[in-house]
C-alpha atoms as a PDB file:
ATOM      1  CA  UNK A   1       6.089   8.581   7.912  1.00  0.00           C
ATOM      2  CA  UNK A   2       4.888  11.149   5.482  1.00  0.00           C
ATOM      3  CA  UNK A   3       5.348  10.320   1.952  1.00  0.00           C
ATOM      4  CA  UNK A   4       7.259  13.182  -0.152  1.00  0.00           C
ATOM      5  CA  UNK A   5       4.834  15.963  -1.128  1.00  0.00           C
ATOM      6  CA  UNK A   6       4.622  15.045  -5.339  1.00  0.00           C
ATOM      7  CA  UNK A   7       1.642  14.152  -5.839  1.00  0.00           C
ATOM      8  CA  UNK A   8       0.352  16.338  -8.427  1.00  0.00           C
ATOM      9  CA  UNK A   9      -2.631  17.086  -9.885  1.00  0.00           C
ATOM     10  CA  UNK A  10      -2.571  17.686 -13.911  1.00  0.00           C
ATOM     11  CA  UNK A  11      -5.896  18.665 -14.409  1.00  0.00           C
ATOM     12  CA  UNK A  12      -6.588  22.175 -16.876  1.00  0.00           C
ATOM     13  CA  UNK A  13      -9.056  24.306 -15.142  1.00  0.00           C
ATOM     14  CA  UNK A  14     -11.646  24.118 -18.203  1.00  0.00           C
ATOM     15  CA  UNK A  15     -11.556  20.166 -17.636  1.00  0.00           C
ATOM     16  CA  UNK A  16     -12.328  20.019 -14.183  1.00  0.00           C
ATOM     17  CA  UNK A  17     -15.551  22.777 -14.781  1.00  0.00           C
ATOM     18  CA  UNK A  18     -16.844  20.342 -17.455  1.00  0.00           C
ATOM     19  CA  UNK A  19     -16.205  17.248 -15.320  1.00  0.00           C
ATOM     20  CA  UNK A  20     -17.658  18.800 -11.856  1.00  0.00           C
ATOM     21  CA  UNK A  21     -20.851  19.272 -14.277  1.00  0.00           C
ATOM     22  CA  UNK A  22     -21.839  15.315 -14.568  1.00  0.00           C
ATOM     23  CA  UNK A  23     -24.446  14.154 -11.925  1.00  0.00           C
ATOM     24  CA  UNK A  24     -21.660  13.928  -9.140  1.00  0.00           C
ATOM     25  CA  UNK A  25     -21.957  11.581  -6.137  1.00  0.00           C
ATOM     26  CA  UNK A  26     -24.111   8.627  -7.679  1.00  0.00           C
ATOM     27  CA  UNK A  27     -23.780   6.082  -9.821  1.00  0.00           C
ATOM     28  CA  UNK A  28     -24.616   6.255 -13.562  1.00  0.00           C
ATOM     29  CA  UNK A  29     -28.035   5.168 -15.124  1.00  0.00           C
ATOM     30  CA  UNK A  30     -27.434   1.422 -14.917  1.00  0.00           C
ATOM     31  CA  UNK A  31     -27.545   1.758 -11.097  1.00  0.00           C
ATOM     32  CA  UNK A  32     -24.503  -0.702 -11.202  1.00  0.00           C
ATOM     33  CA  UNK A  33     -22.472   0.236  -8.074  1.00  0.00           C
ATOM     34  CA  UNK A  34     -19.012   2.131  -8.293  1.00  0.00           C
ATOM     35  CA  UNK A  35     -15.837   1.822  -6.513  1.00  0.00           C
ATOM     36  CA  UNK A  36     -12.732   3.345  -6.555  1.00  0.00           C
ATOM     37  CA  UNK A  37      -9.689   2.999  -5.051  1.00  0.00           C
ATOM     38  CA  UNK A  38      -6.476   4.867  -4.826  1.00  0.00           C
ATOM     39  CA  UNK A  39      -4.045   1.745  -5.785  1.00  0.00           C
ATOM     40  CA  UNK A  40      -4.679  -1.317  -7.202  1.00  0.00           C
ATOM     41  CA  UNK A  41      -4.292  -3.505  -3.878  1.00  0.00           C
ATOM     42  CA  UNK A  42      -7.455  -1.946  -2.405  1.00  0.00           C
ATOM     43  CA  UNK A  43      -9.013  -2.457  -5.812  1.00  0.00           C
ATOM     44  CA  UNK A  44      -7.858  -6.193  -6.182  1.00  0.00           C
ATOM     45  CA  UNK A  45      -9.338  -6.516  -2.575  1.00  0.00           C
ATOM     46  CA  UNK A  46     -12.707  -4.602  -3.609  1.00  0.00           C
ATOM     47  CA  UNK A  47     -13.355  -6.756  -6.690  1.00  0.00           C
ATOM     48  CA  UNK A  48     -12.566  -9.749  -4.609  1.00  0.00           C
ATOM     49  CA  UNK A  49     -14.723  -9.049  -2.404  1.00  0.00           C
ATOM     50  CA  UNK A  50     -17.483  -7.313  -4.672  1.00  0.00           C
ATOM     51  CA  UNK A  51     -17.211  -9.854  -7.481  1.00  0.00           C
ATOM     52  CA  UNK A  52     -19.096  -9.028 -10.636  1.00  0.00           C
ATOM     53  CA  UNK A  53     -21.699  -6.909  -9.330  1.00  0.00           C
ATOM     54  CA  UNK A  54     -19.386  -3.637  -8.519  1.00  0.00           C
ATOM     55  CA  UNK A  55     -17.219  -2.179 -11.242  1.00  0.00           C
ATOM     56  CA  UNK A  56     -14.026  -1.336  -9.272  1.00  0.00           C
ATOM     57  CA  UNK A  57     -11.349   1.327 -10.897  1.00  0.00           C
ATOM     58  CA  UNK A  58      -7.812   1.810  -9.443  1.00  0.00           C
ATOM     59  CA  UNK A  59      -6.305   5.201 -10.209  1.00  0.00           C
ATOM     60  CA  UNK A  60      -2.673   3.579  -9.018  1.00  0.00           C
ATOM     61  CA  UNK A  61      -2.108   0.074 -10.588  1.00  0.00           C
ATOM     62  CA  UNK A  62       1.201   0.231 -13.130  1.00  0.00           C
ATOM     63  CA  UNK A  63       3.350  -1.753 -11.058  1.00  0.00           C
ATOM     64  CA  UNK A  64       6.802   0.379 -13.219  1.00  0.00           C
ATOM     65  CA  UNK A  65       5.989   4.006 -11.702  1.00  0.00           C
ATOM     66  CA  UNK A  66       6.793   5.232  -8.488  1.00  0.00           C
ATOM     67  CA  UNK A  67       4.001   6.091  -6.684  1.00  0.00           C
ATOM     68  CA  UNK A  68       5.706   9.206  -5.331  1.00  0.00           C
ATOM     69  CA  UNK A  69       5.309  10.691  -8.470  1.00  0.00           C
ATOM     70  CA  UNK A  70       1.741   9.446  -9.501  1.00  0.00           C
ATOM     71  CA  UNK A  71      -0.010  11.872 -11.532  1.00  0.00           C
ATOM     72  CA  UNK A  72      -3.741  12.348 -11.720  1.00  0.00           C
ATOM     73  CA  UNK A  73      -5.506  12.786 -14.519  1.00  0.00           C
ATOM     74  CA  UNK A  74      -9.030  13.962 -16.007  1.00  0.00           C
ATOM     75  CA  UNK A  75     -10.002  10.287 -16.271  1.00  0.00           C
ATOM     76  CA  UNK A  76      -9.182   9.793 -12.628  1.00  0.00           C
ATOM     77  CA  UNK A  77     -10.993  12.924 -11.951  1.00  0.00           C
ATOM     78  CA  UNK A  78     -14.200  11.405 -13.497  1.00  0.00           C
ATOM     79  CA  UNK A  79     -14.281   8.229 -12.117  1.00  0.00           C
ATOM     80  CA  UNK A  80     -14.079   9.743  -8.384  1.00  0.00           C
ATOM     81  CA  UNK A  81     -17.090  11.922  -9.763  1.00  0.00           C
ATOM     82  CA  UNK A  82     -19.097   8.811 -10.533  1.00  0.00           C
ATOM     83  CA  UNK A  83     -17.961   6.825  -7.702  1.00  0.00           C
ATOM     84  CA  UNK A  84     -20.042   5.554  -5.096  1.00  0.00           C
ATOM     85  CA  UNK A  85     -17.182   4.021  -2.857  1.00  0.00           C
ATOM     86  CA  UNK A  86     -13.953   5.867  -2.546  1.00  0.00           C
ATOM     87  CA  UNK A  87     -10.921   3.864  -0.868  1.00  0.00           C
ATOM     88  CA  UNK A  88      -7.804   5.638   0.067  1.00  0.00           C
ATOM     89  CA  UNK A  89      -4.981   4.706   2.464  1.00  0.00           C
ATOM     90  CA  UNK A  90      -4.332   7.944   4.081  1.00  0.00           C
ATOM     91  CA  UNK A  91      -1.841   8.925   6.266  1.00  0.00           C
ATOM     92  CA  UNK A  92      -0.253  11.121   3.961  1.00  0.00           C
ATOM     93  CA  UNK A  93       0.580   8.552   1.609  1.00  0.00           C
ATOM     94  CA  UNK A  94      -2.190   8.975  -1.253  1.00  0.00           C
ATOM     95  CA  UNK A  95      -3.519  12.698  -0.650  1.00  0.00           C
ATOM     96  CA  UNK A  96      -4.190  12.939  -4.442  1.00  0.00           C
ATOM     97  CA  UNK A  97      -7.707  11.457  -3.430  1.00  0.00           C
ATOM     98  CA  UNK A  98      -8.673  14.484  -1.427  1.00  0.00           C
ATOM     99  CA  UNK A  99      -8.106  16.754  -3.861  1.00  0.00           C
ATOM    100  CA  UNK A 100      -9.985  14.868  -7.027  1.00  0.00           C
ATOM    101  CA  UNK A 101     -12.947  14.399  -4.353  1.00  0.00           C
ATOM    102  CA  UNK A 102     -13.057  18.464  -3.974  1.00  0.00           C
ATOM    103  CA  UNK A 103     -12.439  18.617  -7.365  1.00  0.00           C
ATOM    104  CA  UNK A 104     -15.165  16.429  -8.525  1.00  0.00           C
ATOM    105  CA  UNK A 105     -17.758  17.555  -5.802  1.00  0.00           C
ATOM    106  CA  UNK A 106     -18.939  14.264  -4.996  1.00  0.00           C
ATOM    107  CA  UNK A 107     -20.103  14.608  -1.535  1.00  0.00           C
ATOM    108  CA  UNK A 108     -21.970  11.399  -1.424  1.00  0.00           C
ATOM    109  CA  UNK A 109     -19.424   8.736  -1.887  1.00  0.00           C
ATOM    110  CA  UNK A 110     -18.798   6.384   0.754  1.00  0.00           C
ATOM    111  CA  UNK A 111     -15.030   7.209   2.386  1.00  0.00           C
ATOM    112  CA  UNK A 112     -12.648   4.414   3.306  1.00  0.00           C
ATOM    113  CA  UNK A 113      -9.651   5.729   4.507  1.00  0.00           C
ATOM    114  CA  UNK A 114      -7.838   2.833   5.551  1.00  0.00           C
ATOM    115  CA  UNK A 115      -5.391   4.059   8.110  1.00  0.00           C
ATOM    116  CA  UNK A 116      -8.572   5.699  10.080  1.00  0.00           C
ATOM    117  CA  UNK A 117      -9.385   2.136   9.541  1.00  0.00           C
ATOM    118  CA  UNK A 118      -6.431   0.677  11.006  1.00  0.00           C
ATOM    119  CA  UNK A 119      -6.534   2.838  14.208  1.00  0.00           C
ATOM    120  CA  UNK A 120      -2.929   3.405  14.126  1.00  0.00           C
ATOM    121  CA  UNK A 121      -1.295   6.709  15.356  1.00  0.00           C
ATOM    122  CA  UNK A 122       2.018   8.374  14.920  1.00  0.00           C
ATOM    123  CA  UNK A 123       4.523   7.363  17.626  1.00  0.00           C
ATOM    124  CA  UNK A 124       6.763  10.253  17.595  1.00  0.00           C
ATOM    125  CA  UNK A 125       5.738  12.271  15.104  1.00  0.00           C
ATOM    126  CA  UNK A 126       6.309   9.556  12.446  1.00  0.00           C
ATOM    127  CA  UNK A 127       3.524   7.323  11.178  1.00  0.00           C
ATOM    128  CA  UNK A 128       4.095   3.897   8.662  1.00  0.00           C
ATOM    129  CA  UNK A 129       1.246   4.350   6.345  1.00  0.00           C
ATOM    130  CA  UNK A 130       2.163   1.739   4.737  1.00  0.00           C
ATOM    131  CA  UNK A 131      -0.842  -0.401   6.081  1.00  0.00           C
ATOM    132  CA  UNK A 132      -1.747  -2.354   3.302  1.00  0.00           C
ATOM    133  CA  UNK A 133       1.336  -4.596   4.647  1.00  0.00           C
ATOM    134  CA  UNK A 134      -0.581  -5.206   7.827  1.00  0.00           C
ATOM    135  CA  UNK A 135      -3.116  -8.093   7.792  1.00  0.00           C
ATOM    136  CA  UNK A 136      -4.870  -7.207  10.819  1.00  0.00           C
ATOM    137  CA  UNK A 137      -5.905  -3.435   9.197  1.00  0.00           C
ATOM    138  CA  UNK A 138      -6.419  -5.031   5.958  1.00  0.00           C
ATOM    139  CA  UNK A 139      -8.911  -7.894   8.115  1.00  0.00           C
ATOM    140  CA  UNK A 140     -10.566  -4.417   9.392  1.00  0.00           C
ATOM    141  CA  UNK A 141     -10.932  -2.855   6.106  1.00  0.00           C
ATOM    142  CA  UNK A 142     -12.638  -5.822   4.922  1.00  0.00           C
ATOM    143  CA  UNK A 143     -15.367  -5.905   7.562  1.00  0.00           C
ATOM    144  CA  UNK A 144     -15.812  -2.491   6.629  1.00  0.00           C
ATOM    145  CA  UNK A 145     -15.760  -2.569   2.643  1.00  0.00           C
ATOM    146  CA  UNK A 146     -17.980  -5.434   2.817  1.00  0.00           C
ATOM    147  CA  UNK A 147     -20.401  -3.071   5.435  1.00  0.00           C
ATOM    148  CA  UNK A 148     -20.222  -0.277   2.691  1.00  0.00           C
ATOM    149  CA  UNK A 149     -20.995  -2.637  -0.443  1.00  0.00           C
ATOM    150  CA  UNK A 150     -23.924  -4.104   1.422  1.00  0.00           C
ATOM    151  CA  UNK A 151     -24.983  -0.766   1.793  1.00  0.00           C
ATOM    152  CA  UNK A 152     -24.730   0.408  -1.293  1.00  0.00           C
ATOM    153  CA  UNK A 153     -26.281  -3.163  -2.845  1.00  0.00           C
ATOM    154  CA  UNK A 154     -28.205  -4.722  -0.415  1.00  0.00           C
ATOM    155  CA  UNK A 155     -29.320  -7.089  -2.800  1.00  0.00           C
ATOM    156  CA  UNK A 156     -25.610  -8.610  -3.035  1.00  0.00           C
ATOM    157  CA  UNK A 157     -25.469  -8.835   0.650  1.00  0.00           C
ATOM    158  CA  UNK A 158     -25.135 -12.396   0.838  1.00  0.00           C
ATOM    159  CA  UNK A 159     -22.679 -12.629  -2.202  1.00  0.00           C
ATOM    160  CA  UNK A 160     -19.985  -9.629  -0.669  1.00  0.00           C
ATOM    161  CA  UNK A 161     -20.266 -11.382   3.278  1.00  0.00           C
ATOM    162  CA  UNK A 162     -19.525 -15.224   1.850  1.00  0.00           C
ATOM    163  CA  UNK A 163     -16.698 -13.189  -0.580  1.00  0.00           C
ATOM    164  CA  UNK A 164     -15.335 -11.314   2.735  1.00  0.00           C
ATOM    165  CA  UNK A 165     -15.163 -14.484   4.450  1.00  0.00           C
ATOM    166  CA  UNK A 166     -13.580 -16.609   2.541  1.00  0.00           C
ATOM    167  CA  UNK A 167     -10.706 -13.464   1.736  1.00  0.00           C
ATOM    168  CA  UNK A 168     -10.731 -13.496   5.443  1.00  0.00           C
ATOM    169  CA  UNK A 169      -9.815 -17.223   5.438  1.00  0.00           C
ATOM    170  CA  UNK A 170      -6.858 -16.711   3.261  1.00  0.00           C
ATOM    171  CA  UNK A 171      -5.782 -13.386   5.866  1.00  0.00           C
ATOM    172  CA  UNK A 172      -5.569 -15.717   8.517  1.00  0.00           C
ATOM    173  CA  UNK A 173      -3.594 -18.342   7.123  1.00  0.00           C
ATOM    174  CA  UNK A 174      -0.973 -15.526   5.794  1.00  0.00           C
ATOM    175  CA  UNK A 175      -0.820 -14.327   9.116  1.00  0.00           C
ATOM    176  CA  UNK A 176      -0.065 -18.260  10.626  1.00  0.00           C
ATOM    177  CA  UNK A 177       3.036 -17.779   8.230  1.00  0.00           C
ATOM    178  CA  UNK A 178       4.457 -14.800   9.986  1.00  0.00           C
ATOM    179  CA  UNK A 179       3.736 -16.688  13.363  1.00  0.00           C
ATOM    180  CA  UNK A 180       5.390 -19.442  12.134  1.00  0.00           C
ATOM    181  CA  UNK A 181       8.716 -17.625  10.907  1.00  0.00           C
ATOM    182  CA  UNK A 182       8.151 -15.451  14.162  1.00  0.00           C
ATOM    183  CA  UNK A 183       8.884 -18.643  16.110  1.00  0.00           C
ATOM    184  CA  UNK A 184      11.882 -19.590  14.013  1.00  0.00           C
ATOM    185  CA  UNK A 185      14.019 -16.012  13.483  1.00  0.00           C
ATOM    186  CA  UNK A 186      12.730 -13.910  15.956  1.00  0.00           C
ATOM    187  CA  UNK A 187      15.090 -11.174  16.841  1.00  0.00           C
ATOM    188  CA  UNK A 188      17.028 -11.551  13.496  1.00  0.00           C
ATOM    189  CA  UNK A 189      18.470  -8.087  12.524  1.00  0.00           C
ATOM    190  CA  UNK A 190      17.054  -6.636   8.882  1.00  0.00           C
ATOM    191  CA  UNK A 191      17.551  -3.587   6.944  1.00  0.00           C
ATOM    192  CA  UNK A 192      15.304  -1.877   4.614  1.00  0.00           C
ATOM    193  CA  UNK A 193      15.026   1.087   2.028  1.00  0.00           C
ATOM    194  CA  UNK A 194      12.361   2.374   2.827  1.00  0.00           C
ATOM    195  CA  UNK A 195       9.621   0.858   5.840  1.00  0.00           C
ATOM    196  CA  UNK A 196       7.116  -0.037   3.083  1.00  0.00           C
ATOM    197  CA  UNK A 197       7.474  -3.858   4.256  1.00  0.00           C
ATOM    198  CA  UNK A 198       7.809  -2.981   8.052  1.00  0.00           C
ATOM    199  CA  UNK A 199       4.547  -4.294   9.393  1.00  0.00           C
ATOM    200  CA  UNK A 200       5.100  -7.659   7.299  1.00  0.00           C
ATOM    201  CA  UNK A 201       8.883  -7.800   8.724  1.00  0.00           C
ATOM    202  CA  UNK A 202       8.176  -6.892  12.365  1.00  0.00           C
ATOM    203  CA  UNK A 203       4.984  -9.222  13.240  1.00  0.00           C
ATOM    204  CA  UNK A 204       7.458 -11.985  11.918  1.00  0.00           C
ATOM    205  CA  UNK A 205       9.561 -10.706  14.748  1.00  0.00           C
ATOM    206  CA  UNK A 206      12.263  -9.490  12.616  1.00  0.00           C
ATOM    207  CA  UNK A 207      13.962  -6.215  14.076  1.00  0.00           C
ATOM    208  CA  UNK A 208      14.822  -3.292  11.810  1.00  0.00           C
ATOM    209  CA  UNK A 209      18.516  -2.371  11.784  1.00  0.00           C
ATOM    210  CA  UNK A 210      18.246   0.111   9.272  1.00  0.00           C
ATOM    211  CA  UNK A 211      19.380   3.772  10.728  1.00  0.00           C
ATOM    212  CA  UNK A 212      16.133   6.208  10.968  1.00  0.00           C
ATOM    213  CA  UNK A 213      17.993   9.016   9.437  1.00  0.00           C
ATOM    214  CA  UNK A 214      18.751   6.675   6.100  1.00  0.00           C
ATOM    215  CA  UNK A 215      15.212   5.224   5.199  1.00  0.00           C
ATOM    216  CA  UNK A 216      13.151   8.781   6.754  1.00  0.00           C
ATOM    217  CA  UNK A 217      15.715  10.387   3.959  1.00  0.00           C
ATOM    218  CA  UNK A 218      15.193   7.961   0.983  1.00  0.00           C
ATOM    219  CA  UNK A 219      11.374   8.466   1.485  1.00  0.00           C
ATOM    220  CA  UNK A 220      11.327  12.007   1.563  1.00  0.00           C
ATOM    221  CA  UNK A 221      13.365  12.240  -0.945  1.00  0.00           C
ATOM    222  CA  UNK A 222      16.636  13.735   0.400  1.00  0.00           C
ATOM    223  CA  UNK A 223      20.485  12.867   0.619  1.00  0.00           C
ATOM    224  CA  UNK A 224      21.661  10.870   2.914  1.00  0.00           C
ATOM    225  CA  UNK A 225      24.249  12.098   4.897  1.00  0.00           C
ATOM    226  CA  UNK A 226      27.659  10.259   5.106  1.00  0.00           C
ATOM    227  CA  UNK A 227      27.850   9.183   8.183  1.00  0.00           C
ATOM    228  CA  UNK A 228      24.487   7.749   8.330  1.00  0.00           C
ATOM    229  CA  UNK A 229      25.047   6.262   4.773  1.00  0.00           C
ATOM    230  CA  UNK A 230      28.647   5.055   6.136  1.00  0.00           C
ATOM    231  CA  UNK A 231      26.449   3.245   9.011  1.00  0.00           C
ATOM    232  CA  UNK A 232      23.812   1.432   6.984  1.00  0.00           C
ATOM    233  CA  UNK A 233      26.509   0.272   4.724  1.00  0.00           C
ATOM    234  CA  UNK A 234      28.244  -1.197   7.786  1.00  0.00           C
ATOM    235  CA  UNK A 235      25.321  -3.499   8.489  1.00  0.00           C
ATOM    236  CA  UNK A 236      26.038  -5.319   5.710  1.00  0.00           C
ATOM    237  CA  UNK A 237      30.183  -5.761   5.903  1.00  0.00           C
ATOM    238  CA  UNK A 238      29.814  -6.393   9.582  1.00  0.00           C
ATOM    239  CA  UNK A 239      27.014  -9.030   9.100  1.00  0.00           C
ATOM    240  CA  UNK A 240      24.291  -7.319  11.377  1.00  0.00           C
ATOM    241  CA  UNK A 241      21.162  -8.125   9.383  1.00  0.00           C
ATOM    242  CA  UNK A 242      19.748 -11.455   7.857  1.00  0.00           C
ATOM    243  CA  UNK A 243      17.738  -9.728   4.988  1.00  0.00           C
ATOM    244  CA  UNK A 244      17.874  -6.306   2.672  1.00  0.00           C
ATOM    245  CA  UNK A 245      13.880  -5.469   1.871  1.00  0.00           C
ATOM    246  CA  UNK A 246      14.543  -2.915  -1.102  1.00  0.00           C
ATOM    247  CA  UNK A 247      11.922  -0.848  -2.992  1.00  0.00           C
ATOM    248  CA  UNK A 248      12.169  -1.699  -6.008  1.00  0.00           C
ATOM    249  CA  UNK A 249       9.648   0.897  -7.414  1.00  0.00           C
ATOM    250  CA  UNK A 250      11.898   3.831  -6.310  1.00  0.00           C
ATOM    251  CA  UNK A 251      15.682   3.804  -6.070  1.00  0.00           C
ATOM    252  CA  UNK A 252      18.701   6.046  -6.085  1.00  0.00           C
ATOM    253  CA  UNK A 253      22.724   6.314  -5.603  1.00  0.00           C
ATOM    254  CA  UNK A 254      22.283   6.003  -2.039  1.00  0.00           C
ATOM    255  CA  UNK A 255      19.591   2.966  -2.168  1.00  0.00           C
ATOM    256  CA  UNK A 256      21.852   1.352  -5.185  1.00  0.00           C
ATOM    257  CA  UNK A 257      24.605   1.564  -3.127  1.00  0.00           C
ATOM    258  CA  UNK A 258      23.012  -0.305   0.053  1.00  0.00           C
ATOM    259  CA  UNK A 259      21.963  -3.231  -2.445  1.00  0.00           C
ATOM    260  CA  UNK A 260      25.527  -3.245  -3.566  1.00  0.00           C
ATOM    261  CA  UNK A 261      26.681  -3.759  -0.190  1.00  0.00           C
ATOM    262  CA  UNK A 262      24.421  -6.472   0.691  1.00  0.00           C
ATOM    263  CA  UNK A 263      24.712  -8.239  -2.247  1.00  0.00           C
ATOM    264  CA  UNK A 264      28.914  -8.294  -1.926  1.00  0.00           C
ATOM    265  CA  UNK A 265      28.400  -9.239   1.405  1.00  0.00           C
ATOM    266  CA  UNK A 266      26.254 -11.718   0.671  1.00  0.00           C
ATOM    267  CA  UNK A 267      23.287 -10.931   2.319  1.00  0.00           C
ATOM    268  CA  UNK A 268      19.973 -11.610   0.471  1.00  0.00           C
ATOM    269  CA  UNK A 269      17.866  -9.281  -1.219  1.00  0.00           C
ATOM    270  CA  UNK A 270      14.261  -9.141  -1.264  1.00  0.00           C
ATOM    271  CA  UNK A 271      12.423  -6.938  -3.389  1.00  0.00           C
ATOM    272  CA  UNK A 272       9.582  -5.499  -2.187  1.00  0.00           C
ATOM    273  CA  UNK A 273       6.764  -3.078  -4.094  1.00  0.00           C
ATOM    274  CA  UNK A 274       4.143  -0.519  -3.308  1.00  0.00           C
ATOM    275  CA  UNK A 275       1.224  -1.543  -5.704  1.00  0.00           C
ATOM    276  CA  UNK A 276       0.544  -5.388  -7.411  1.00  0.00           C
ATOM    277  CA  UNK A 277       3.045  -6.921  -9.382  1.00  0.00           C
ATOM    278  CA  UNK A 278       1.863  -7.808 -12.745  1.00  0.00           C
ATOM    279  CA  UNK A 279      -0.349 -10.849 -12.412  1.00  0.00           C
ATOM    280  CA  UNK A 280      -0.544 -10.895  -9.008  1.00  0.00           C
ATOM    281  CA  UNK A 281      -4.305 -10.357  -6.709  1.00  0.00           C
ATOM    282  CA  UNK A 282      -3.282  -9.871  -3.036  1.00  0.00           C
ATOM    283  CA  UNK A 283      -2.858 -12.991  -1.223  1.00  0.00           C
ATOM    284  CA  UNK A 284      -0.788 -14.240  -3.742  1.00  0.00           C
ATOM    285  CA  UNK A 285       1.398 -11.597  -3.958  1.00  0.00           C
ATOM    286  CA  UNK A 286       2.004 -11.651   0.306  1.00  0.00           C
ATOM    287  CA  UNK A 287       2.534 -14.812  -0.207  1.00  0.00           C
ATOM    288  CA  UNK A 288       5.434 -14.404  -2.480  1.00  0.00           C
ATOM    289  CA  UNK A 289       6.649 -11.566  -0.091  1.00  0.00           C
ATOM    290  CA  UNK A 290       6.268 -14.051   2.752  1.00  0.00           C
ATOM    291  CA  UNK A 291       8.550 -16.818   0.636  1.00  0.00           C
ATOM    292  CA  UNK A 292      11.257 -14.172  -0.164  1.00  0.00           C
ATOM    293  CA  UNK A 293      11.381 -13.369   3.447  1.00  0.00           C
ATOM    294  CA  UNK A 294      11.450 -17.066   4.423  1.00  0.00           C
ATOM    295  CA  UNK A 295      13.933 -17.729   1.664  1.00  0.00           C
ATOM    296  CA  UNK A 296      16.550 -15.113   3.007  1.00  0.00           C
ATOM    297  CA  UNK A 297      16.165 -15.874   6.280  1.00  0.00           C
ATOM    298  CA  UNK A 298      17.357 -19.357   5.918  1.00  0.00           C
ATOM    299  CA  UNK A 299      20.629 -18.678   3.974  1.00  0.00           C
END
């Protein structure tokens, strides 16, 4: 789906001349090599993979803001300047990143765009960007991060591929614990906010309840009409879904109300996010998604 257009740029014309003027496209003096990524789960994933020998900067990564409404800034416009690896997600979701890379000139960096990456395509019209909760892409990404830091370092070659696979390792064995719920509660009814958690949800063979017209509006932003409002709520007092997966990084009257109806219904709750919990690198952090799920589906 495409994310709400508010993504804005707050970048003074004088500050962008004076920042397109540094060497743009290469790495500064120490030849150390630079990534940078769009939110701080591609950036916990770089610096596990790249270890100490890449400096890694994530322009998204305070796990409070909603990343609809993620502002860039001159700092962000310098480190894309001086990066040698770019990561975005794509799809709509982060397109901030194309405009500080016109900005900023750098025509050399390295572009991951991870839903390229993925290979997945609209299906009607409407894509889930949301890739980053989809272990097989992120298993692709990897191969393909750790392809672009070898290139970039060849002399860390070793260090990024024995990184990759053990980060592989851990994919795999988070991906045995949606088989293994998969085999318990598949077909179980859930509803969402929003289909951030929808790839997690559905290869656990979950099935989203949710109306279209209720989580298409809460991501772009929009009311919800009654009726469609009226039938999401009705999920919940007629018992239709195991789970709730809520957003907890951007909410509303309509969203507040669907928790309140799940919660005096007594179905569970699970919060979900769109960036790293404080505290949190990646594995853990789908692992604690992965127990919430687990959790709610056995009440």
């Amino acid at each position: 789906m495409q994310k709400r257009s508010v993504f804005a740029l707050a970048l003074a014309a004088a500050t962008v001349a004076a920042l397109t003027g540094c060497s743009a496209g290469s790495s500064a003096d120490d030849g150390k090599v630079r990534v940078v990524a769009s939110t701080n789960v591609y950036g916990d994933i770089a610096s596990t993979i790249a270890g100490n020998a890449v400096e890694v900067t994530s322009l998204m990564s305070d796990p409070a803001q909603d990343p609809h409404s993620f502002e860039a800034s001159a700092q962000s416009q310098l480190a894309v300047s001086k990066a040698d690896i770019l990561i975005e997600n794509g799809g709509g979701y982060d397109d901030f990143m194309n405009t500080l890379r016109t900005g900023s000139k750098n025509t050399k960096a390295t572009v991951l765009n991870v839903v390229d990456i993925s290979g997945k395509k609209a299906v009607g019209g409407e894509l889930n960007e949301h890739v980053w909760y989809d272990f097989p892409t992120i298993e692709k990404f990897t191969t393909t991060l750790t392809d672009a830091l070898s290139k970039a370092d060849p002399a860390q070659k070793a260090t990024f591929t024995k990184n990759a696979a053990a980060f592989s390792g851990k994919l795999a064995a988070l991906q045995n614990r949606e088989a293994e719920l998969k085999a318990k509660y598949a077909g179980a009814g859930i509803a969402v906010t929003e289909p951030v958690p929808l790839y997690l949800l559905e290869a656990a063979g979950l099935v989203n309840k949710t109306p279209e017209k209720f989580s298409a509006a809460i991501e772009a932003g929009t009311d919800v009409s009654p009726l469609v409002l009226q039938e999401t709520l009705a999920l919940f007092s007629g018992h239709q879904v195991k789970l709730l997966a809520y957003n907890e990084q951007t909410s509303g009257p309509e969203t507040e109300r669907v928790k309140a109806a799940a919660t005096a219904a007594g179905i569970p709750v699970v919060p979900v996010t769109e960036t790293l919990p404080a505290g949190k690198d990646y594995v853990g952090w789908m692992n604690a998604n992965l127990d919430a799920v687990a959790s709610a589906l056995a009440k």
